[in-house]
Protein backbone atom coordinates (compact mmCIF):
# COMPACT_ATOMS: atom_id res chain seq x y z
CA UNK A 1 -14.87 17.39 10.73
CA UNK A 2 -14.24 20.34 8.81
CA UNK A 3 -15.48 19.96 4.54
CA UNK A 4 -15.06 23.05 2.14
CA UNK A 5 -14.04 23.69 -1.17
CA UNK A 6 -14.99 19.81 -2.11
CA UNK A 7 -14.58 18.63 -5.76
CA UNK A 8 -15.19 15.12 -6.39
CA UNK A 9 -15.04 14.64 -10.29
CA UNK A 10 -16.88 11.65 -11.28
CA UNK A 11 -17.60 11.98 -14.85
CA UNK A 12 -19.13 9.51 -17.06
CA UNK A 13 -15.93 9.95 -19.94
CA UNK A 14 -13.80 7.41 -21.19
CA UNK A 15 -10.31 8.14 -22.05
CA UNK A 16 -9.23 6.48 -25.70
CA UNK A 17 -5.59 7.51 -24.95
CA UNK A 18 -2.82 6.87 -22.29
CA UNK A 19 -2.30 10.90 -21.44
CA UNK A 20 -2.23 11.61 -18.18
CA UNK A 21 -5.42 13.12 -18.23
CA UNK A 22 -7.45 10.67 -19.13
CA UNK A 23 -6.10 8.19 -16.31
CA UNK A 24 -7.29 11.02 -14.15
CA UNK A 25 -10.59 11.11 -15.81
CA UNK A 26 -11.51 7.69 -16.44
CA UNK A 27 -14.17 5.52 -14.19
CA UNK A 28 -14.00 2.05 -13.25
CA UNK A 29 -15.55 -0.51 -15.64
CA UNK A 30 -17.89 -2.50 -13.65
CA UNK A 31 -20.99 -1.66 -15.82
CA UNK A 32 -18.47 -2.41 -18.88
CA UNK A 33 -19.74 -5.73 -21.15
CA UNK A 34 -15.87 -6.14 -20.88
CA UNK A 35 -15.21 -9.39 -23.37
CA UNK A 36 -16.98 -6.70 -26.09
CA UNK A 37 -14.71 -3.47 -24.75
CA UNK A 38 -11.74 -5.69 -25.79
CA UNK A 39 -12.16 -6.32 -29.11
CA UNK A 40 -9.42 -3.63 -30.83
CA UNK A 41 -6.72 -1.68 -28.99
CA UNK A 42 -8.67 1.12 -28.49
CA UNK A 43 -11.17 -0.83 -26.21
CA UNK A 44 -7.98 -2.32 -24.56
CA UNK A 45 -6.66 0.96 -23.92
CA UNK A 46 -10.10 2.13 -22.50
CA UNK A 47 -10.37 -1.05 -20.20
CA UNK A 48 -7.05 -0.72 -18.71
CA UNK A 49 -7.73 2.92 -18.01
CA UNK A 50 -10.66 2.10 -15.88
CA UNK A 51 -8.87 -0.34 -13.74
CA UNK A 52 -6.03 2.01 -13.28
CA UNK A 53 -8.58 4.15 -11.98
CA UNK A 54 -10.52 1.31 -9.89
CA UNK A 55 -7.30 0.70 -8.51
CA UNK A 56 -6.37 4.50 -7.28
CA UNK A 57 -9.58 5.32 -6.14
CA UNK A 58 -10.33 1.89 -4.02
CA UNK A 59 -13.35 0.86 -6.12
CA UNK A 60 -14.66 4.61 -5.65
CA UNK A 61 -13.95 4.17 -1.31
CA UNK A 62 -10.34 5.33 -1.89
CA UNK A 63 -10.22 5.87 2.34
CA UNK A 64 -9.82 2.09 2.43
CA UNK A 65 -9.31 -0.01 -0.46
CA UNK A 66 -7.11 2.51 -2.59
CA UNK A 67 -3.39 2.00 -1.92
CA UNK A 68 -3.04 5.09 0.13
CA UNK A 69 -6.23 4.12 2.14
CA UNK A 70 -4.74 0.18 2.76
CA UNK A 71 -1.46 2.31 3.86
CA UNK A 72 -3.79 3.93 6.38
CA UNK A 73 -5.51 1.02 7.72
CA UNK A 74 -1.51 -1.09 8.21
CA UNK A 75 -0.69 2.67 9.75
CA UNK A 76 -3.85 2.39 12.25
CA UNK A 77 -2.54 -1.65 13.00
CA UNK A 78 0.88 -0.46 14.11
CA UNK A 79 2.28 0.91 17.18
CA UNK A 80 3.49 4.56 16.27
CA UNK A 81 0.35 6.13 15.07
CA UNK A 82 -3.36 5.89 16.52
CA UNK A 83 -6.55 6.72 15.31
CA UNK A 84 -8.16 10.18 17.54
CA UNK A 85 -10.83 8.10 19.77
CA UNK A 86 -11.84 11.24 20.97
CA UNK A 87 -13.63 11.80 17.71
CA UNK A 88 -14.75 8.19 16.70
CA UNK A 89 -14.98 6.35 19.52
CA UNK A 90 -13.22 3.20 20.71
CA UNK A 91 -14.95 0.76 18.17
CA UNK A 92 -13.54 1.48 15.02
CA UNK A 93 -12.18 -1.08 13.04
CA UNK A 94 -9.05 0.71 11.88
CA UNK A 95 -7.69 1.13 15.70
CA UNK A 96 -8.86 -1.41 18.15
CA UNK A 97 -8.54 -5.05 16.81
CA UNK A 98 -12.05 -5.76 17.76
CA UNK A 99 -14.60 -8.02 15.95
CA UNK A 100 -14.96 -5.10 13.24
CA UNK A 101 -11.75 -5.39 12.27
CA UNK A 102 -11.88 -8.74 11.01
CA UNK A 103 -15.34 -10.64 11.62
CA UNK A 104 -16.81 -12.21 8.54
CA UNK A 105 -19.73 -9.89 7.89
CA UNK A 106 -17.64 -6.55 8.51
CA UNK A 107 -17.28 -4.33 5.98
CA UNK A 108 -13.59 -3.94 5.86
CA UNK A 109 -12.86 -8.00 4.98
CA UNK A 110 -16.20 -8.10 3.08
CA UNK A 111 -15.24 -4.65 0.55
CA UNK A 112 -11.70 -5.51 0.51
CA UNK A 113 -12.25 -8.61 -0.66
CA UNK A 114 -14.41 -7.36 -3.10
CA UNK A 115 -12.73 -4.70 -4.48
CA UNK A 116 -9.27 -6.56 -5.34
CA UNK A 117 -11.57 -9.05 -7.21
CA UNK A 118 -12.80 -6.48 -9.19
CA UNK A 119 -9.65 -5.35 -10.13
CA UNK A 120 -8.36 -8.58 -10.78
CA UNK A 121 -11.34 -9.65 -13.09
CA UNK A 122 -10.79 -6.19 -15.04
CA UNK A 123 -6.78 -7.38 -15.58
CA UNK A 124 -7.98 -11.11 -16.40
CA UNK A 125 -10.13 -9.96 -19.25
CA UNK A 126 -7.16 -7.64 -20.81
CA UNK A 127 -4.55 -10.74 -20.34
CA UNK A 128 -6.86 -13.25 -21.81
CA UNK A 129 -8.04 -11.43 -24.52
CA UNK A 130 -5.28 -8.98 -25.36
CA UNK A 131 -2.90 -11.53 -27.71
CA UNK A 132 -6.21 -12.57 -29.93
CA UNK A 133 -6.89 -8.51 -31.08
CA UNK A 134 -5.58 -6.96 -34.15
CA UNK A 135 -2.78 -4.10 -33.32
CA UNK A 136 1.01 -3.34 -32.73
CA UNK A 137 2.47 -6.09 -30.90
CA UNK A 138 4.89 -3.48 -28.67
CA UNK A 139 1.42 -1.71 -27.15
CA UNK A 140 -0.36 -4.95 -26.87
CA UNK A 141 2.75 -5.78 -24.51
CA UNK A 142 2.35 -2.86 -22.50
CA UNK A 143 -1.37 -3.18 -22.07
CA UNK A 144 -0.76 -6.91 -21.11
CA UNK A 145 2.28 -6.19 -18.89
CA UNK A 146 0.34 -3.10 -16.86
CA UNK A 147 -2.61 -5.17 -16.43
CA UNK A 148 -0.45 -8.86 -15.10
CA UNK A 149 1.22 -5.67 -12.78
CA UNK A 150 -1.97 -4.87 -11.26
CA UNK A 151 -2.99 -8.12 -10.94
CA UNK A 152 0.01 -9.30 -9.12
CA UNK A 153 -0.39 -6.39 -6.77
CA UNK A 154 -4.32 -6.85 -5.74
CA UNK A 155 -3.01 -10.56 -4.90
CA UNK A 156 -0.60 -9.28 -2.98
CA UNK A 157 -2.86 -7.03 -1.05
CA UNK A 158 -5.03 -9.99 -0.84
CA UNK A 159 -2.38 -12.56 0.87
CA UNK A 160 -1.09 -10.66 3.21
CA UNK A 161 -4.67 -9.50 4.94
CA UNK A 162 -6.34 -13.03 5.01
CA UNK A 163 -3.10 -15.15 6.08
CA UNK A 164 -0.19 -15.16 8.05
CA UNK A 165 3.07 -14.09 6.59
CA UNK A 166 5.08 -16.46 3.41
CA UNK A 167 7.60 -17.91 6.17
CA UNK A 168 5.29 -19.91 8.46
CA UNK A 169 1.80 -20.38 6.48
CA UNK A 170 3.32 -20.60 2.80
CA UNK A 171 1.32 -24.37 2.54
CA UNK A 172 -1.95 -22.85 4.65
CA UNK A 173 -4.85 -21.98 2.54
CA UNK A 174 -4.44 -18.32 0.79
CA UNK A 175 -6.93 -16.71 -1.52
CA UNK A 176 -8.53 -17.84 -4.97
CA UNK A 177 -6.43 -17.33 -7.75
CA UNK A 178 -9.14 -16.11 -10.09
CA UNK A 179 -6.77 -16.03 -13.93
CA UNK A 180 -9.62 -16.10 -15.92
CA UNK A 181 -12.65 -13.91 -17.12
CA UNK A 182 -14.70 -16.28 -15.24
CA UNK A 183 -16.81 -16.13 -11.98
CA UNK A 184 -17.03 -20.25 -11.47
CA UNK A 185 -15.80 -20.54 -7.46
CA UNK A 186 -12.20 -21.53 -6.93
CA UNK A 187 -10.80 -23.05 -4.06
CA UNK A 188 -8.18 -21.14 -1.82
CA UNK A 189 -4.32 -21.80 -3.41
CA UNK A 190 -2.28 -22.10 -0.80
CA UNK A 191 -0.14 -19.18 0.11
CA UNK A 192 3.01 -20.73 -2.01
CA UNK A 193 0.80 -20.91 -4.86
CA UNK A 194 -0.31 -17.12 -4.44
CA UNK A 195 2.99 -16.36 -4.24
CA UNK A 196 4.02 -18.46 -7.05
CA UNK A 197 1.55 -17.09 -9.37
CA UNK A 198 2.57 -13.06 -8.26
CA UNK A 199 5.93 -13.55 -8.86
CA UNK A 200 4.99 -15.61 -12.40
CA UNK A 201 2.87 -12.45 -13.25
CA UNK A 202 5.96 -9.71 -12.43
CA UNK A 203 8.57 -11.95 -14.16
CA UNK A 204 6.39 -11.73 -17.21
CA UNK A 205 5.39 -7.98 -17.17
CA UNK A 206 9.14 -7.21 -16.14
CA UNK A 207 10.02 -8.22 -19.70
CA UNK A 208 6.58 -7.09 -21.42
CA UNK A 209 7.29 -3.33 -19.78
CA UNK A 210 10.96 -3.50 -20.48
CA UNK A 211 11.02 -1.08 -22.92
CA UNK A 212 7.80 0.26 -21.81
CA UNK A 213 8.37 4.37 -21.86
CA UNK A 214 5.10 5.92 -19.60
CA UNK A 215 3.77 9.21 -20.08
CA UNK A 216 3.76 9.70 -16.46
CA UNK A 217 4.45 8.23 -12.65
CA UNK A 218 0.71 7.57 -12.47
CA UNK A 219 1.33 4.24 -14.51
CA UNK A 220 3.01 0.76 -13.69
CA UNK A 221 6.18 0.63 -15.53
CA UNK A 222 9.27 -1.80 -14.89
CA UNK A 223 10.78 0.04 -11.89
CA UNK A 224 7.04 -0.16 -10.46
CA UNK A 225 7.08 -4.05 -11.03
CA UNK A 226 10.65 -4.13 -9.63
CA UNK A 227 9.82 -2.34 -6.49
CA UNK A 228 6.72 -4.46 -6.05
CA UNK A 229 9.02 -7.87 -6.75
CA UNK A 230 11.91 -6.26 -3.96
CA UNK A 231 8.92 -6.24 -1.60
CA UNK A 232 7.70 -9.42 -2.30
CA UNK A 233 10.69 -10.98 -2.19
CA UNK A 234 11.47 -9.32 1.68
CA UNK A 235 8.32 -10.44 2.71
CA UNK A 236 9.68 -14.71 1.29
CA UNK A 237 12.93 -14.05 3.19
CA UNK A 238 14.36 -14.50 -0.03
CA UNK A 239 17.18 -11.77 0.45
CA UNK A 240 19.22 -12.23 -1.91
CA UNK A 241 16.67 -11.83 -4.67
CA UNK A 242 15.26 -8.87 -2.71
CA UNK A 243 18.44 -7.09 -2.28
CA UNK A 244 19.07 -7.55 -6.63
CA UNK A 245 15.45 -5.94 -6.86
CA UNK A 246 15.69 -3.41 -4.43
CA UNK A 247 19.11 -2.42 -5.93
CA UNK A 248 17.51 -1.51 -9.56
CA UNK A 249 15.52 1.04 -8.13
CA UNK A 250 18.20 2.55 -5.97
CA UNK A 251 20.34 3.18 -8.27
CA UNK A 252 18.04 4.95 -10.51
CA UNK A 253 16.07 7.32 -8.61
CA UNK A 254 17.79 10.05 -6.26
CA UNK A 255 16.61 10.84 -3.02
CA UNK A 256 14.33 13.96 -2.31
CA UNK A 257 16.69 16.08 0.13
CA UNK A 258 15.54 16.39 3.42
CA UNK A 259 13.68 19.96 2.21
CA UNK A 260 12.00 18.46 -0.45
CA UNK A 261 11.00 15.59 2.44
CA UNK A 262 9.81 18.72 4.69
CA UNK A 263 7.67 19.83 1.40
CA UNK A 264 4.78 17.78 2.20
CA UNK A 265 4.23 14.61 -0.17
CA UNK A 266 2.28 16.62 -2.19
CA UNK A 267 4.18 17.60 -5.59
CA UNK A 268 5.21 14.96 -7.41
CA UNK A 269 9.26 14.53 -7.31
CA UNK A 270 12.64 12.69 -8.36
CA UNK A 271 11.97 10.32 -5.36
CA UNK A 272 8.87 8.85 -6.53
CA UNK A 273 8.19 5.83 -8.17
CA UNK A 274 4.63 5.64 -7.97
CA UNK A 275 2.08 8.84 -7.92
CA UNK A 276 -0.83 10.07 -8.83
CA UNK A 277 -0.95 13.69 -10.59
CA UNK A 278 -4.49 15.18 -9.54
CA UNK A 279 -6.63 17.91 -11.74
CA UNK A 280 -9.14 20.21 -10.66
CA UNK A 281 -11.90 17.79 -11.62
CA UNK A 282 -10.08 14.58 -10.13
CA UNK A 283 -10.04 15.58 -6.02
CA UNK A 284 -11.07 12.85 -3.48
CA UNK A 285 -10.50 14.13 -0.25
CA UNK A 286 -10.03 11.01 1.30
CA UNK A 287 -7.34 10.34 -1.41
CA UNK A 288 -5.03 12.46 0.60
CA UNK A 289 -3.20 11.63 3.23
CA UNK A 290 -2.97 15.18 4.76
CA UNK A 291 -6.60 14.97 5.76
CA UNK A 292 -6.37 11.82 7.68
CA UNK A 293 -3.68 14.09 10.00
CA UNK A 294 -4.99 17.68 9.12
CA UNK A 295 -6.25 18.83 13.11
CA UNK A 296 -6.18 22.32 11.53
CA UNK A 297 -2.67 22.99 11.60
CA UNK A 298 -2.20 23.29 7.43
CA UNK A 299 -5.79 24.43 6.44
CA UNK A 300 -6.36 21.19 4.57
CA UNK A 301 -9.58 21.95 2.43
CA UNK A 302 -10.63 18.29 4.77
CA UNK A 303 -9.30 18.17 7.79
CA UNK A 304 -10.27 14.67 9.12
CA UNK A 305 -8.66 15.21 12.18
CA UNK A 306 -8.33 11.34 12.44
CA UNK A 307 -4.75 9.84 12.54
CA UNK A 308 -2.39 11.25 15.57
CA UNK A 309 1.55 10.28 16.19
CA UNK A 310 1.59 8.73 19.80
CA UNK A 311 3.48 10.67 22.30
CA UNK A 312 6.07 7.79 22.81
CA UNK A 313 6.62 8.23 19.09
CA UNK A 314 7.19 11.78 19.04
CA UNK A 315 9.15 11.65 22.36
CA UNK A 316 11.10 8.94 22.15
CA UNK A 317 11.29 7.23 18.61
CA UNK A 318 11.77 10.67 16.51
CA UNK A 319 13.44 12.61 19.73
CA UNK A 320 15.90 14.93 17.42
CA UNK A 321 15.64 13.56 14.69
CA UNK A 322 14.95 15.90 11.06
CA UNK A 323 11.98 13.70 10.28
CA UNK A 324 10.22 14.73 13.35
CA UNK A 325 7.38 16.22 11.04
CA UNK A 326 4.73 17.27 14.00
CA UNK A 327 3.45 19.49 16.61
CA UNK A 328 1.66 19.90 20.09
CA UNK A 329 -1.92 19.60 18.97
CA UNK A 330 -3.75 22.19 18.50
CA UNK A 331 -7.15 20.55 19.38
CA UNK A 332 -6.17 18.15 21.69
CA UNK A 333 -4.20 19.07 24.41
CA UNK A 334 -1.38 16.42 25.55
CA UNK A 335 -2.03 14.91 22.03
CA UNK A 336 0.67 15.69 18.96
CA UNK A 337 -0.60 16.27 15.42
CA UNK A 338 1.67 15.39 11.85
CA UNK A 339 3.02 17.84 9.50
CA UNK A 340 4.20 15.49 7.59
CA UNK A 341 1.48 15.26 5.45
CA UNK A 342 0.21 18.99 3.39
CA UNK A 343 -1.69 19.62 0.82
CA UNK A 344 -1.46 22.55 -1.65
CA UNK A 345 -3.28 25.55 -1.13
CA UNK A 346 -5.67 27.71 -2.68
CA UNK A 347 -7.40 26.20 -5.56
CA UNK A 348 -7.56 21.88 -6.13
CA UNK A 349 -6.52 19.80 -7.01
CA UNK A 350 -4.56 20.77 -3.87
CA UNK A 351 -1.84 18.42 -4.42
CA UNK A 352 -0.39 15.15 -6.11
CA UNK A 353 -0.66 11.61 -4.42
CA UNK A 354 2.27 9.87 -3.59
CA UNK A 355 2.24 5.81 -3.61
CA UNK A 356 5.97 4.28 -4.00
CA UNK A 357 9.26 6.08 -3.38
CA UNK A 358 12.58 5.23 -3.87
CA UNK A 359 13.63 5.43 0.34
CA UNK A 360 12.10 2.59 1.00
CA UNK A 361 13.94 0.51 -1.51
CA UNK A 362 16.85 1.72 0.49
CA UNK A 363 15.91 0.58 3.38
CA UNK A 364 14.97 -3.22 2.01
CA UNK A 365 18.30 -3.40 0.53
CA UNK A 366 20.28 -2.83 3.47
CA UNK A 367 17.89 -5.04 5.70
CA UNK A 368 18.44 -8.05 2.79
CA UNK A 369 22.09 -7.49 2.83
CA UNK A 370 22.61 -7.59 6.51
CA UNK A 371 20.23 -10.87 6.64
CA UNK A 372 22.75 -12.10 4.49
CA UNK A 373 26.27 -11.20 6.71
CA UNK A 374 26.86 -8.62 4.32
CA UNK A 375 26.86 -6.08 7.18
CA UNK A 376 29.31 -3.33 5.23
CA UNK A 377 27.58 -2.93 2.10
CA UNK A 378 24.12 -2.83 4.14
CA UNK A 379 25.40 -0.42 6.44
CA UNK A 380 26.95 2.01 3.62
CA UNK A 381 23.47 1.88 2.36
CA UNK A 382 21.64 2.67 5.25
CA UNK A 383 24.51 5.72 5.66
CA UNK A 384 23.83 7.08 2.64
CA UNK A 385 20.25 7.51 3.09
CA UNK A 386 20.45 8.85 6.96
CA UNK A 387 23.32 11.35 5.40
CA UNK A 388 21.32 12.72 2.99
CA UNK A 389 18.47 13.39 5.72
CA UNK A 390 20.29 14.70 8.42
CA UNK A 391 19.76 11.78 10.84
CA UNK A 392 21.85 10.23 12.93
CA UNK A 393 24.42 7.72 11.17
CA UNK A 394 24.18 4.08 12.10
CA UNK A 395 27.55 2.89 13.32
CA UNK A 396 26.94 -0.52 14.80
CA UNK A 397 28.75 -3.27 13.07
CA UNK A 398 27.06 -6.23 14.54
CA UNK A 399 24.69 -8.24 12.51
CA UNK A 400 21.90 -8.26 14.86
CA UNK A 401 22.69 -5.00 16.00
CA UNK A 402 22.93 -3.87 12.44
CA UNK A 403 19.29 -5.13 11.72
CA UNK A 404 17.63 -3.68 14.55
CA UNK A 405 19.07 -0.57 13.49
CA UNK A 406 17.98 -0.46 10.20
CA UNK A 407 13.98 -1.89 11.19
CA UNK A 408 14.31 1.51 13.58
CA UNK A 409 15.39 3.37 10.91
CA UNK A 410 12.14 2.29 8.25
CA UNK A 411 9.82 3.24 11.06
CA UNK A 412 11.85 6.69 11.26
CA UNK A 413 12.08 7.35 7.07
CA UNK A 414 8.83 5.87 6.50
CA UNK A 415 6.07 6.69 9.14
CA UNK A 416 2.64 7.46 8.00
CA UNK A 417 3.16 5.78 4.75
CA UNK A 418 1.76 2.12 4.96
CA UNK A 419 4.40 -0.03 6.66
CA UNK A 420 3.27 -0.95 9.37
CA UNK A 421 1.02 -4.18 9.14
CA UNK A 422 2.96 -5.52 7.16
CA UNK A 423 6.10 -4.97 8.80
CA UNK A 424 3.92 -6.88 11.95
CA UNK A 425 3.59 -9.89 9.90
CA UNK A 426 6.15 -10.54 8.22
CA UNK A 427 8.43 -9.87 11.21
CA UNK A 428 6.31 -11.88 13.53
CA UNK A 429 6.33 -8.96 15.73
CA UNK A 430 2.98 -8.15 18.98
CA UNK A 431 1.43 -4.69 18.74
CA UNK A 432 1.30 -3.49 22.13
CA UNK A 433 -0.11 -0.05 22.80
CA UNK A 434 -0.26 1.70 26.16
CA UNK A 435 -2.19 5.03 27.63
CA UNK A 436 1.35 5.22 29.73
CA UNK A 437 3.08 6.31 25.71
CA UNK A 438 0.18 8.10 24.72
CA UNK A 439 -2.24 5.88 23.07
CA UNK A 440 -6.05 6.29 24.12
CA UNK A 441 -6.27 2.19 25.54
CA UNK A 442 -3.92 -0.55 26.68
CA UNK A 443 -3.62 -3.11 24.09
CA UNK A 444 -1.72 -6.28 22.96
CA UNK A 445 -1.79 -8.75 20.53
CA UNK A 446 0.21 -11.20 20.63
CA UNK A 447 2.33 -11.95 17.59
CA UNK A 448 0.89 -14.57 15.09
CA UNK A 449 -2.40 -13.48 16.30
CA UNK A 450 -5.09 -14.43 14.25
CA UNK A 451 -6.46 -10.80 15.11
CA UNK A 452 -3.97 -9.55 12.47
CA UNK A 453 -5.45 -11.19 9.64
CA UNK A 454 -8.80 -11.12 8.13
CA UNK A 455 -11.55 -13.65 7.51
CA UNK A 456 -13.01 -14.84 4.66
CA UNK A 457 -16.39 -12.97 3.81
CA UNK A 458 -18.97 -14.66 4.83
CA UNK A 459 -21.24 -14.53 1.42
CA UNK A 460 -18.12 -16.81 0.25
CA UNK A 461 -18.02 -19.50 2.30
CA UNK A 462 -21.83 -19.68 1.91
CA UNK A 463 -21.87 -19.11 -1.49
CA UNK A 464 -18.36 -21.64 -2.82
CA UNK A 465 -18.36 -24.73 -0.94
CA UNK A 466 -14.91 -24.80 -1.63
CA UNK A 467 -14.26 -22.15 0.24
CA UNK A 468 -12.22 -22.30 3.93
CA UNK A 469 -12.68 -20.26 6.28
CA UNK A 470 -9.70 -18.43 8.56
CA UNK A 471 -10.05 -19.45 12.14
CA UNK A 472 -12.20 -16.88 14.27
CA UNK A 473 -9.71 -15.73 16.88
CA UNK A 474 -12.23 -15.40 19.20
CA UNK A 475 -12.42 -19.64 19.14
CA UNK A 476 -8.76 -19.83 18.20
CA UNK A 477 -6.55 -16.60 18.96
CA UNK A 478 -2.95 -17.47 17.92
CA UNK A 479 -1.94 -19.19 14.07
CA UNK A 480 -1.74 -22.67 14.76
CA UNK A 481 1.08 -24.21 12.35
């Protein structure tokens, strides 16, 4: 690994104001007496700073448990990308679907557990306090609607990495659903309940935040909570409601052109709906996902030199196609490394952080419309963003056909952005991986393994004894119904 010009600003400030500055500035809360932070807006204001922040940074480990680090580890579970085992070995949780990945007493389930609680008990103490303290009812609605936002999206998180997708485990045990500023152990809610609860929480900050103006794409506004409902809904098969969602956010945000898309993810553009603008005291390297796929090719102040495209990827999958963001390695011979991904250059921040863009919206509205026969209106959709990119239109008519066409097409638009697991689940799909395409080891799980999801942390079971565990796929491999 290569580390220079590192800034990590962790200061000790509070920010009393929304600017974007202060989100950039502001720490998480954890050693807050929060109930006491919440007594006037100000406090408010302060407390939902520091859980935007405990959010974007991952609980200060933003290489996991920050969005862009969870978009890393479902990029590391899919078939397209692999972690470089030539630099850390074959037993790393993020590639191999070993015990580390998953086990009880690993970090990965133990911190991610952890870390969306944390979030989640910052948000409970703004919603259950915020309608009691003195102060204009309109920002008291935005404070409330931002914080049921992030609440809904830790859950989220939460369901999808300790149970099988909505479709065949919505009455198997999910998570806790923790909606109050209290620690007493819950049982697990069952995944329809999880559900039922996220969706309750976006309804309501969908009309909190609807006339919610933000000072900047760092903060959860309607079209965030929109985007996060069109996903939800996709992942419930409920495609009618996902294609209305997905169709808000369409037709408000224009597509980067495929230039802009060659650019680098770094500056903040019309595209995106979620991002995080970075200052020169605000840099976490492993905030970024250039350094993750930095072998040396862009000069990326850290060049991880950990996330590679697998040949049958770059070969086969991208053959000709404008997206096809990468190059022969130049570390690894017979290995290809992403250019997808740059940072900026010279001075930091080095670059903005992108979370949520408008492409994929595209992409769920055309898949909900053909699941519903409407094959024309999901193809024109699909068309319009493969036009604008310089791909290869989709001409197939069929509905199956149609479908397949337009899954092909997210891994195509979308690789290297978070996908991935998720896409596994909720599609039911195996990950099979072979040295014969590229990848370092033969591999494949089966789909509805119980590899795929996480289990419960240990220190919970012991610790709530109304707490269930997930079954331990070494004693039981595949979801039993």
């Amino acid at each position: 690994m290569k580390l220079k010009n590192i800034i990590v600003g962790l200061t000790l400030t509070m920010g009393l104001t929304t600017s974007c500055e202060d989100f950039l500035t502001t720490n998480p809360t954890s050693s807050l007496v929060q109930e006491q932070v919440v007594e006037d807006i100000t406090g408010a204001k302060m407390l939902l700073q520091g859980t935007y922040r405990m959010m974007r940074d991952g609980n200060n480990v933003p290489g996991t448990y920050s969005p862009l680090g969870i978009g890393i580890l479902s990029v590391c579970s899919g078939v397209d990308m692999m972690i470089n085992e030539e630099q850390v070995g074959n037993n790393w949780y993020f590639y191999t679907y070993g015990t580390q990945r998953y086990e009880a007493t690993s970090d990965v389930p133990v911190n991610m557990w952890a870390t969306m609680y944390k979030i989640i008990s910052n948000a409970n103490t703004l919603i259950f306090n915020i309608d009691n303290i003195q102060g204009e009812e309109s920002v008291k609605n935005e404070i409330k609607g931002q914080a049921l936002a992030l609440r809904a999206r830790c859950y989220f998180n939460l369901i999808r990495f300790y149970q099988h997708t909505y479709s065949i485990a919505k009455d198997k045990p999910g998570v806790p659903l923790q909606l109050e500023p209290s620690l007493d152990p819950q049982p697990r809610s069952t995944v329809a309940q999880v559900y039922d609860q996220i969706l309750s929480d976006l309804t309501t900050a969908e009309t909190l935040l609807a006339n919610y103006s933000r000072p900047s794409k760092d903060y959860y506004n309607k079209d965030v909570v929109d985007f996060l409902l069109a996903n939800i809904y996709l992942t419930m098969n409920d495609w009618a409601k996902a294609e209305t969602y997905t169709n808000k956010i369409r037709t408000s945000y224009e597509l980067m052109s495929i230039n802009e898309y060659k650019a680098g993810f770094s500056t903040v553009n019309k595209e995106w709906v979620l991002g995080y603008q970075q200052t020169s005291q605000d840099y976490w390297w492993y905030d970024s996902p250039a350094c993750w796929y930095d072998f040396g090719q862009t000069n990326s102040p850290w060049q991880a030199e950990q996330v590679l495209p697998s040949n049958h990827f770059v070969e086969v999958i991208m053959k000709d196609d404008p997206r096809n963001l990468t190059i022969p390695n130049p570390i690894y011979e017979g290995k290809y490394a992403s250019t997808k991904f740059l940072e900026l250059r010279n001075e930091s921040p080095y670059g903005d952080l992108f979370d949520m863009r408008a492409a994929e919206m595209y992409l769920v509205e055309a898949e909900a419309a053909a699941r519903q026969g409407k094959t024309q209106v999901a193809k024109n959709v699909l068309n319009q963003l493969q036009e604008i990119r310089g791909a290869e239109v989709t001409t197939a008519t069929g509905q199956s056909e149609l479908i397949d066409a337009i899954l092909l097409e997210r891994r195509k638009e979308m690789w290297g952005e978070g996908i991935d697991l998720f896409d596994i689940l909720r599609l039911q799909k195996p990950v099979v991986r072979t040295m014969a395409e590229g990848h370092y080891q033969d591999i494949n799980i089966p789909a509805n393994s119980n590899k795929l999801i996480m289990m419960i942390p240990e220190k919970e079971v012991i610790n709530n004894d109304q707490m269930e565990q997930n079954p331990n796929p070494s004693v039981t491999p595949i979801f039993v119904p």
